[in-house]
N, C-alpha and C. Protein backbone atom coordinates (compact mmCIF):
# COMPACT_ATOMS: atom_id res chain seq x y z
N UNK A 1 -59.96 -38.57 -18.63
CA UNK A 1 -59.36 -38.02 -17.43
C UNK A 1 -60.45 -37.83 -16.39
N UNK A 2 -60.45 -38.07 -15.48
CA UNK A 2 -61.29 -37.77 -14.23
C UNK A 2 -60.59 -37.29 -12.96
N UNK A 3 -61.08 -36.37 -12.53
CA UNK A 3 -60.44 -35.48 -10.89
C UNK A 3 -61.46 -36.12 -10.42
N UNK A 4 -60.93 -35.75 -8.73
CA UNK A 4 -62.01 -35.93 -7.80
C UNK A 4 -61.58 -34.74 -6.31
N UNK A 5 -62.56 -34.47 -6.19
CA UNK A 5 -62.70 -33.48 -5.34
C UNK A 5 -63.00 -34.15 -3.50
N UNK A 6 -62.07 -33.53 -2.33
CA UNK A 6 -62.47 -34.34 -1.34
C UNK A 6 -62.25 -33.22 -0.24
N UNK A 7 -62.46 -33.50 1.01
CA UNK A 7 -62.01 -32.66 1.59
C UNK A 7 -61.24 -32.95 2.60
N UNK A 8 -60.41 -32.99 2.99
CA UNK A 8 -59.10 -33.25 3.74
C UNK A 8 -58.98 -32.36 5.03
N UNK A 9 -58.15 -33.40 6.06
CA UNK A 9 -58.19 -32.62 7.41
C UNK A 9 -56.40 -31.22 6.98
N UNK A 10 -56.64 -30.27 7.49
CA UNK A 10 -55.92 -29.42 7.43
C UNK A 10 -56.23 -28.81 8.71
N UNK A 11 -55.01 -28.62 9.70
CA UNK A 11 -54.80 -28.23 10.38
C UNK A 11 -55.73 -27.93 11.22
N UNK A 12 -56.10 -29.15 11.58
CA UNK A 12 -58.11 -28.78 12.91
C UNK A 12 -59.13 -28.39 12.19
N UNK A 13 -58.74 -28.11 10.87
CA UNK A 13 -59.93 -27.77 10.04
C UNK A 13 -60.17 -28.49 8.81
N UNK A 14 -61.13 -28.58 7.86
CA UNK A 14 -60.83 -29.38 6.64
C UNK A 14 -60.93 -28.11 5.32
N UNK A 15 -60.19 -28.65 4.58
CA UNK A 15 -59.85 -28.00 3.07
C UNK A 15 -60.32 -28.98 2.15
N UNK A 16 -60.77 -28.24 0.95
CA UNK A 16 -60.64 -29.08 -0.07
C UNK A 16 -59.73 -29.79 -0.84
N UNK A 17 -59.42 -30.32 -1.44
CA UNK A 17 -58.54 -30.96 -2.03
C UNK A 17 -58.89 -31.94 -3.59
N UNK A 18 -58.07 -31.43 -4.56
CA UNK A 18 -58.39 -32.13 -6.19
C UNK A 18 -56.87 -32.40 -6.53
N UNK A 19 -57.63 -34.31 -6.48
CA UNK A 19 -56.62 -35.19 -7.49
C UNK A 19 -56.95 -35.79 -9.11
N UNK A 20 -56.25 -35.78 -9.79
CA UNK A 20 -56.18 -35.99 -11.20
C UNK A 20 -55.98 -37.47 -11.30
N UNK A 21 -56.73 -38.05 -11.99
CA UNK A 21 -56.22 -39.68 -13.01
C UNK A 21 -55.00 -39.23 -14.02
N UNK A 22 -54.30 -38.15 -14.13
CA UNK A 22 -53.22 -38.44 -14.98
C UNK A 22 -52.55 -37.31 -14.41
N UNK A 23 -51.22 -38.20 -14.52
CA UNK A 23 -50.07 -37.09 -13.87
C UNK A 23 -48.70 -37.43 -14.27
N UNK A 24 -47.81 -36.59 -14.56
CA UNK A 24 -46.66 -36.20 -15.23
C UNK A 24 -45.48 -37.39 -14.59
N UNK A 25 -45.00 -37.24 -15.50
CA UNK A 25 -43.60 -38.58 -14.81
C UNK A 25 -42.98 -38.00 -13.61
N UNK A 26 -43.01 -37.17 -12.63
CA UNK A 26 -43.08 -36.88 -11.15
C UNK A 26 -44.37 -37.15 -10.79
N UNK A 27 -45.18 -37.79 -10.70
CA UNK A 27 -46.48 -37.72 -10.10
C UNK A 27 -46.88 -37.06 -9.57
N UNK A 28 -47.21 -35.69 -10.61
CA UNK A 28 -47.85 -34.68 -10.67
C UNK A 28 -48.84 -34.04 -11.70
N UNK A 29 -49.91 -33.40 -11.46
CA UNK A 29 -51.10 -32.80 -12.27
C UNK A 29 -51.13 -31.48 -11.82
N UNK A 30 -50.47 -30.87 -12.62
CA UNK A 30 -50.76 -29.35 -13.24
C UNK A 30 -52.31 -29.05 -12.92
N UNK A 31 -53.16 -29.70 -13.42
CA UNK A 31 -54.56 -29.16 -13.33
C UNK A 31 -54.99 -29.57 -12.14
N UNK A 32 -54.87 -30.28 -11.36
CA UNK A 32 -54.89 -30.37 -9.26
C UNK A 32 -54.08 -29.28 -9.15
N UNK A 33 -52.82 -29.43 -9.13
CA UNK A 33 -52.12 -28.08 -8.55
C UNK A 33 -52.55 -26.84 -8.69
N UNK A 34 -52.99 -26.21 -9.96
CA UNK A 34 -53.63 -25.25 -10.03
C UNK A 34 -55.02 -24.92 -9.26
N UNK A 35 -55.74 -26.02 -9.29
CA UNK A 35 -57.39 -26.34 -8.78
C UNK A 35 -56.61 -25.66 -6.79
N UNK A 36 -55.84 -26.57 -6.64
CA UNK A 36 -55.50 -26.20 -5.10
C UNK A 36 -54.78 -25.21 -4.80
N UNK A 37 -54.37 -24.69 -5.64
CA UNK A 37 -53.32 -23.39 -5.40
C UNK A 37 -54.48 -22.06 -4.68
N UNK A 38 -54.75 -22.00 -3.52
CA UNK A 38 -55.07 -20.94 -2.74
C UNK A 38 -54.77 -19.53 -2.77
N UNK A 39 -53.36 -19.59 -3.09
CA UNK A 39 -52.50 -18.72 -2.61
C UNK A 39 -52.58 -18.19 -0.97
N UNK A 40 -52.65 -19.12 -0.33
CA UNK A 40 -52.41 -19.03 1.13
C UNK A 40 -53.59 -17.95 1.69
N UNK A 41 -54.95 -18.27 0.85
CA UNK A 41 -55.69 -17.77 1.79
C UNK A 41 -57.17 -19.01 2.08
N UNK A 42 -58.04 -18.60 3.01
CA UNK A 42 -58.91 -19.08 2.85
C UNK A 42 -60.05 -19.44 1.92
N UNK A 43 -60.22 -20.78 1.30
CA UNK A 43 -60.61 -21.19 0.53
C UNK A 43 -61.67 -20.63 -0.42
N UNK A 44 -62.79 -20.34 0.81
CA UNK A 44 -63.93 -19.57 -0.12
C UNK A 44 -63.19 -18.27 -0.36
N UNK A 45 -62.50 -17.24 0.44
CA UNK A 45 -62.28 -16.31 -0.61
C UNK A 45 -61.37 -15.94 -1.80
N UNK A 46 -61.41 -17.59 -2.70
CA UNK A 46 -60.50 -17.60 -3.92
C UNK A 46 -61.61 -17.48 -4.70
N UNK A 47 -63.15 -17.60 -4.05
CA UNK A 47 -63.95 -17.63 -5.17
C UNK A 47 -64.58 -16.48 -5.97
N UNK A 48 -64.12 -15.28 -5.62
CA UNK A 48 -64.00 -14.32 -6.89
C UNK A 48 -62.99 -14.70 -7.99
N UNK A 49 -61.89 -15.16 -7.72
CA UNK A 49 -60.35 -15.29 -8.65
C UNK A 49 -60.76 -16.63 -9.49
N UNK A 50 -61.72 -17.47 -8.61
CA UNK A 50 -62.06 -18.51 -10.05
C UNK A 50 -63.07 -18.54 -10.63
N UNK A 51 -64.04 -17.67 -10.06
CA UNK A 51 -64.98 -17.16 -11.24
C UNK A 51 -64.25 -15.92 -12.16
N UNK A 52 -63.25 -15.35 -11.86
CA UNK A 52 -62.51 -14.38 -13.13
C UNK A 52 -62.25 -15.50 -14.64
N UNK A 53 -61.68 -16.72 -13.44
CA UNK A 53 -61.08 -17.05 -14.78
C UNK A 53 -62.28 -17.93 -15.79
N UNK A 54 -63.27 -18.66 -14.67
CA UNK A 54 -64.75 -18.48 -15.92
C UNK A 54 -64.72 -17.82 -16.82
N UNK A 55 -64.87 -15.92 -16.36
CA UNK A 55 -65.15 -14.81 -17.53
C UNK A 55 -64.26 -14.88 -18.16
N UNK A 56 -62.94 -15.45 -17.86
CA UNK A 56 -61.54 -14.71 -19.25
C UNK A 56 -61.91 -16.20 -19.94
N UNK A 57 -62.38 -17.50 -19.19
CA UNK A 57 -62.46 -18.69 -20.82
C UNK A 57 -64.07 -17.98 -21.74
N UNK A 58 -64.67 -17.45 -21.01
CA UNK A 58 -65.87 -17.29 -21.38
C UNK A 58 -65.78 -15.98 -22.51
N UNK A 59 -64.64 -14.93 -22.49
CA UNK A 59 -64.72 -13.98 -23.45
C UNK A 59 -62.97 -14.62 -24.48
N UNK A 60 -62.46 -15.62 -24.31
CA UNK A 60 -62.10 -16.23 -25.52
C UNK A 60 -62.68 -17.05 -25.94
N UNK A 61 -63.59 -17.98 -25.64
CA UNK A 61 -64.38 -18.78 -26.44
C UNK A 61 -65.53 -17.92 -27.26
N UNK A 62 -65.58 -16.67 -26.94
CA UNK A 62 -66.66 -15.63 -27.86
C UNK A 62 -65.80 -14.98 -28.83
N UNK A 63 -64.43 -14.95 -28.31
CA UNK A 63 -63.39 -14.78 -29.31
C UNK A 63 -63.39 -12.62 -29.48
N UNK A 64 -64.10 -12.34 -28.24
CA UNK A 64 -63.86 -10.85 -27.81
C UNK A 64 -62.07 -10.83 -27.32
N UNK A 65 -61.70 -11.61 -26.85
CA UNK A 65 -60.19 -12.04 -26.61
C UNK A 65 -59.20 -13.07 -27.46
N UNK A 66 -57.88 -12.87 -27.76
CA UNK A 66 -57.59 -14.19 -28.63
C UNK A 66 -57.14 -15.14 -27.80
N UNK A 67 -56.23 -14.53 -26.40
CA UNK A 67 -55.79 -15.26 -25.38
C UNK A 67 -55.89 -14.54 -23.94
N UNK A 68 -55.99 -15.36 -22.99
CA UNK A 68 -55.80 -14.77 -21.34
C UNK A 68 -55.04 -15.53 -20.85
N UNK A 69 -54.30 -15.04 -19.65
CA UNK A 69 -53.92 -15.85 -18.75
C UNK A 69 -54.31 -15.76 -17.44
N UNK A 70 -54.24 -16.72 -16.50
CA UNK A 70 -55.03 -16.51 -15.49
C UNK A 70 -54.26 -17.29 -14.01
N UNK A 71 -53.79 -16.88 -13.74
CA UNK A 71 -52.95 -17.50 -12.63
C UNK A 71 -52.87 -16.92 -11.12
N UNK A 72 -52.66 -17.97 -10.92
CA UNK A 72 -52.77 -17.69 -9.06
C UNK A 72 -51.26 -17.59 -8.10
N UNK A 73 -51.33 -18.55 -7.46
CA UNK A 73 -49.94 -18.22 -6.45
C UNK A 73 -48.78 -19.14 -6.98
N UNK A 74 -48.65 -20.06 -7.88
CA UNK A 74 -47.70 -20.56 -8.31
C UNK A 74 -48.01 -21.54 -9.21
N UNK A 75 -49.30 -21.42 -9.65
CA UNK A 75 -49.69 -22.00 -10.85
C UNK A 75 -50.68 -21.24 -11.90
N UNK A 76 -50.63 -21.06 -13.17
CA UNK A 76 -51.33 -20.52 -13.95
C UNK A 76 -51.35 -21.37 -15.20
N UNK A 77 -52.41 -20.84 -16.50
CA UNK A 77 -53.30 -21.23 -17.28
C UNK A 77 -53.15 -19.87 -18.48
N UNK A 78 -52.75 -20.48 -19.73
CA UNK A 78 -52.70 -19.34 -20.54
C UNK A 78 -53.85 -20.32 -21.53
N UNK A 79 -55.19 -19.38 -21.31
CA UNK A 79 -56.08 -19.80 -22.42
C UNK A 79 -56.12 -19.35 -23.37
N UNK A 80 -56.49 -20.41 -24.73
CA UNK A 80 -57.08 -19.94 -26.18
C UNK A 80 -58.18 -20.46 -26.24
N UNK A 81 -58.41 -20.36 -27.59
CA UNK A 81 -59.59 -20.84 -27.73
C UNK A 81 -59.70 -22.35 -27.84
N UNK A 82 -58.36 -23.44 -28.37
CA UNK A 82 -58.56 -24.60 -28.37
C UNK A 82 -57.99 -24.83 -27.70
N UNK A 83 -57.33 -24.14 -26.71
CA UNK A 83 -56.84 -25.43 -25.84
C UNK A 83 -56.01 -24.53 -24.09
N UNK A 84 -55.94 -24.87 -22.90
CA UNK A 84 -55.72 -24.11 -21.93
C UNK A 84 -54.01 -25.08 -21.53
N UNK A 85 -53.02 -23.99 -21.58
CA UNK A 85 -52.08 -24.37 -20.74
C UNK A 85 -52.04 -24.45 -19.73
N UNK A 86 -51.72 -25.55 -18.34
CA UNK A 86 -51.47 -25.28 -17.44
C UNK A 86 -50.24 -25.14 -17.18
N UNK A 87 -49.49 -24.43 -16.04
CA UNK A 87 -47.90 -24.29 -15.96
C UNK A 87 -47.73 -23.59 -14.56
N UNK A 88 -46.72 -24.30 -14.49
CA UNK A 88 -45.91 -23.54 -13.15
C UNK A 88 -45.79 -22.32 -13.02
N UNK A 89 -45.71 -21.61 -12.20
CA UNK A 89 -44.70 -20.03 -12.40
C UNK A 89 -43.39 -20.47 -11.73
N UNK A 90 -42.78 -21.81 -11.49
CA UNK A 90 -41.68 -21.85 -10.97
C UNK A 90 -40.41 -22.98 -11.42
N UNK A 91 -41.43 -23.90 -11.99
CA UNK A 91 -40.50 -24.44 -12.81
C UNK A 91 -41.06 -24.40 -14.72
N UNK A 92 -40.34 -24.20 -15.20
CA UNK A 92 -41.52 -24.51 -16.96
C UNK A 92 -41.07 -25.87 -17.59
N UNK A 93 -40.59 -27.02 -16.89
CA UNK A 93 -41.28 -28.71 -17.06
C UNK A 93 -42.81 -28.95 -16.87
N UNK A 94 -43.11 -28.21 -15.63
CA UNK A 94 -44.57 -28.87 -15.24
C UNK A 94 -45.67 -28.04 -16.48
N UNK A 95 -46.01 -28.57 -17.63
CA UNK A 95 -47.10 -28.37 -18.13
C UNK A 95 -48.04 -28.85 -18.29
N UNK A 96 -49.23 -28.86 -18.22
CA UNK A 96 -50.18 -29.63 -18.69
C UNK A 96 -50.69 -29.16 -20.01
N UNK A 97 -51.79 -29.64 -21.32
CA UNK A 97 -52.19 -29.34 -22.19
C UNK A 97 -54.07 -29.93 -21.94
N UNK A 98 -54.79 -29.12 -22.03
CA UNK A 98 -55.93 -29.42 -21.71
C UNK A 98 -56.96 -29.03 -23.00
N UNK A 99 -58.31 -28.92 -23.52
CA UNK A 99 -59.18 -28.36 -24.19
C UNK A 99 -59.90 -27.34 -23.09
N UNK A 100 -60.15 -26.34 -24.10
CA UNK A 100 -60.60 -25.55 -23.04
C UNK A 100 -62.15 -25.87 -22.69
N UNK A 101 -62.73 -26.40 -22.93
CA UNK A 101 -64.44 -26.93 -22.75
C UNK A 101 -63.96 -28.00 -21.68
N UNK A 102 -62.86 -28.71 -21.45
CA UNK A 102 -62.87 -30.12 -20.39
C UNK A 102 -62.17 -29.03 -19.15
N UNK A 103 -61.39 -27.64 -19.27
CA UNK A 103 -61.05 -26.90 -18.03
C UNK A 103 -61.74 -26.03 -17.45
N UNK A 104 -63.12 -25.58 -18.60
CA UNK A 104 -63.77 -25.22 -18.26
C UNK A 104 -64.53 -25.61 -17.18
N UNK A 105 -65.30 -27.28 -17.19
CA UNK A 105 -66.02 -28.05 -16.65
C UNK A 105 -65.25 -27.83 -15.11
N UNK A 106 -63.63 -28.64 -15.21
CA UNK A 106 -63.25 -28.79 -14.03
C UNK A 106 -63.54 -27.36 -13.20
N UNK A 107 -63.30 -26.16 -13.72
CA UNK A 107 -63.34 -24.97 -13.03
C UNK A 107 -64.23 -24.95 -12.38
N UNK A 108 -65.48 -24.83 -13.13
CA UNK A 108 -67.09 -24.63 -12.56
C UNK A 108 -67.15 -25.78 -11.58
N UNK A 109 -66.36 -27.14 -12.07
CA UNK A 109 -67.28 -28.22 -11.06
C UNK A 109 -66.39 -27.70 -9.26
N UNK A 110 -65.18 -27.02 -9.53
CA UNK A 110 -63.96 -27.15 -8.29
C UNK A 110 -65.20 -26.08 -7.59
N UNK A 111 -65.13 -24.74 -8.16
CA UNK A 111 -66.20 -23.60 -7.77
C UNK A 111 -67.18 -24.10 -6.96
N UNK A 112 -67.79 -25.17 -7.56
CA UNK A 112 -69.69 -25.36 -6.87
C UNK A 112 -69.04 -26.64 -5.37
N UNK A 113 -67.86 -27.26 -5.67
CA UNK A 113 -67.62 -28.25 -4.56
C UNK A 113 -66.80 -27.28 -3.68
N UNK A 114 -66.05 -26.23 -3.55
CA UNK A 114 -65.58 -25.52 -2.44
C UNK A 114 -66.75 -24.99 -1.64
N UNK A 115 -68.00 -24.63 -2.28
CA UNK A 115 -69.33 -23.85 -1.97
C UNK A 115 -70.02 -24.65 -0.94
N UNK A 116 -69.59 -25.65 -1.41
CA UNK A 116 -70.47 -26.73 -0.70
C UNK A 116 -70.03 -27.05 0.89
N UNK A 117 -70.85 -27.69 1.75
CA UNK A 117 -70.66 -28.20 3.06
C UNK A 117 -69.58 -28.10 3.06
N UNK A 118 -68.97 -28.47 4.25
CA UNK A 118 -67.44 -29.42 4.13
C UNK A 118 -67.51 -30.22 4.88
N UNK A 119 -67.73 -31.95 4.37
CA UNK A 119 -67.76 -32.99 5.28
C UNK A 119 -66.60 -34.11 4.49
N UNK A 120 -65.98 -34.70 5.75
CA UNK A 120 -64.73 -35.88 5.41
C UNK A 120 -65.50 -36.58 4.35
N UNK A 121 -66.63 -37.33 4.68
CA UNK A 121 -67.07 -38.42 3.46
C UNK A 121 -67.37 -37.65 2.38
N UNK A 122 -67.30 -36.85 1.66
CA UNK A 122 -68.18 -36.15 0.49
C UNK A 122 -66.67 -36.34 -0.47
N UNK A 123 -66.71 -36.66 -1.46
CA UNK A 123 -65.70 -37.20 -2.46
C UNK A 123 -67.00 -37.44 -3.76
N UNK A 124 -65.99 -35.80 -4.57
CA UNK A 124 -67.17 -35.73 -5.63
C UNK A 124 -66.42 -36.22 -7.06
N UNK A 125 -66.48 -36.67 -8.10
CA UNK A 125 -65.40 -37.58 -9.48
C UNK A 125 -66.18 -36.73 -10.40
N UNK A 126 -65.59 -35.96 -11.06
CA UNK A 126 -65.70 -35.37 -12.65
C UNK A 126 -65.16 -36.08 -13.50
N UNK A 127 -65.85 -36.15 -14.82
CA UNK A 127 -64.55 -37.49 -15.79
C UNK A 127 -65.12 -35.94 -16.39
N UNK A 128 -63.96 -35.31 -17.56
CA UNK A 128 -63.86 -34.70 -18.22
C UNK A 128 -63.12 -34.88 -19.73
């Protein structure tokens, strides 16, 4: 599986934006949707809410937790230790099934590319 991270014109301004190499028979990815789910605010300040969910994979993979969930404005993630759901909060078709070490990666990599500049050409590819 590989995402890629880009940044897109939004409204006179640019946003980030993450697409998935695999997506559901609607051509859709749970794990983009979640990655972009804002909840209708400005971008950098989601970045306390996705470093939380770092710490909640980071204290079930130590196994101080057996499960978390971690969700945002209309998409969330119920982690274990082997493996992270992704899911809607609005419909429960859209799931994804991930390992939690390959959602981990995407998390940290979405984190360090929102941080970053924001320029049209910059298009960053995680294979996870």
């Amino acid at each position: 599986m590989k995402i890629c991270f880009s940044w897109e014109d939004s409204g006179g301004g640019l946003s980030p934006y993450c697409r998935s190499s695999i997506l559901n028979e609607d051509g859709v990815s749970p794990l983009a949707c979640l990655l972009n789910d804002d909840g209708g605010i400005y971008f950098l300040d989601t970045t306390p809410w996705l470093k939380e969910g770092l710490t909640r994979i980071s204290n079930v993979k130590r196994s101080s937790i057996p499960c978390a969930d971690w969700s945002r404005d209309a998409w969330g993630a119920e982690l274990t230790k082997a493996q992270v759901k992704i899911y809607s909060l609005y419909d429960e078709n859209y799931i994804e099934l991930l390992d939690i070490e390959s959602f981990e990666v995407a998390l940290l990599a979405w984190i360090n590319f929102i941080q970053m500049p924001s320029e049209p050409s910059v298009v960053t590819e995680v294979n996870l």
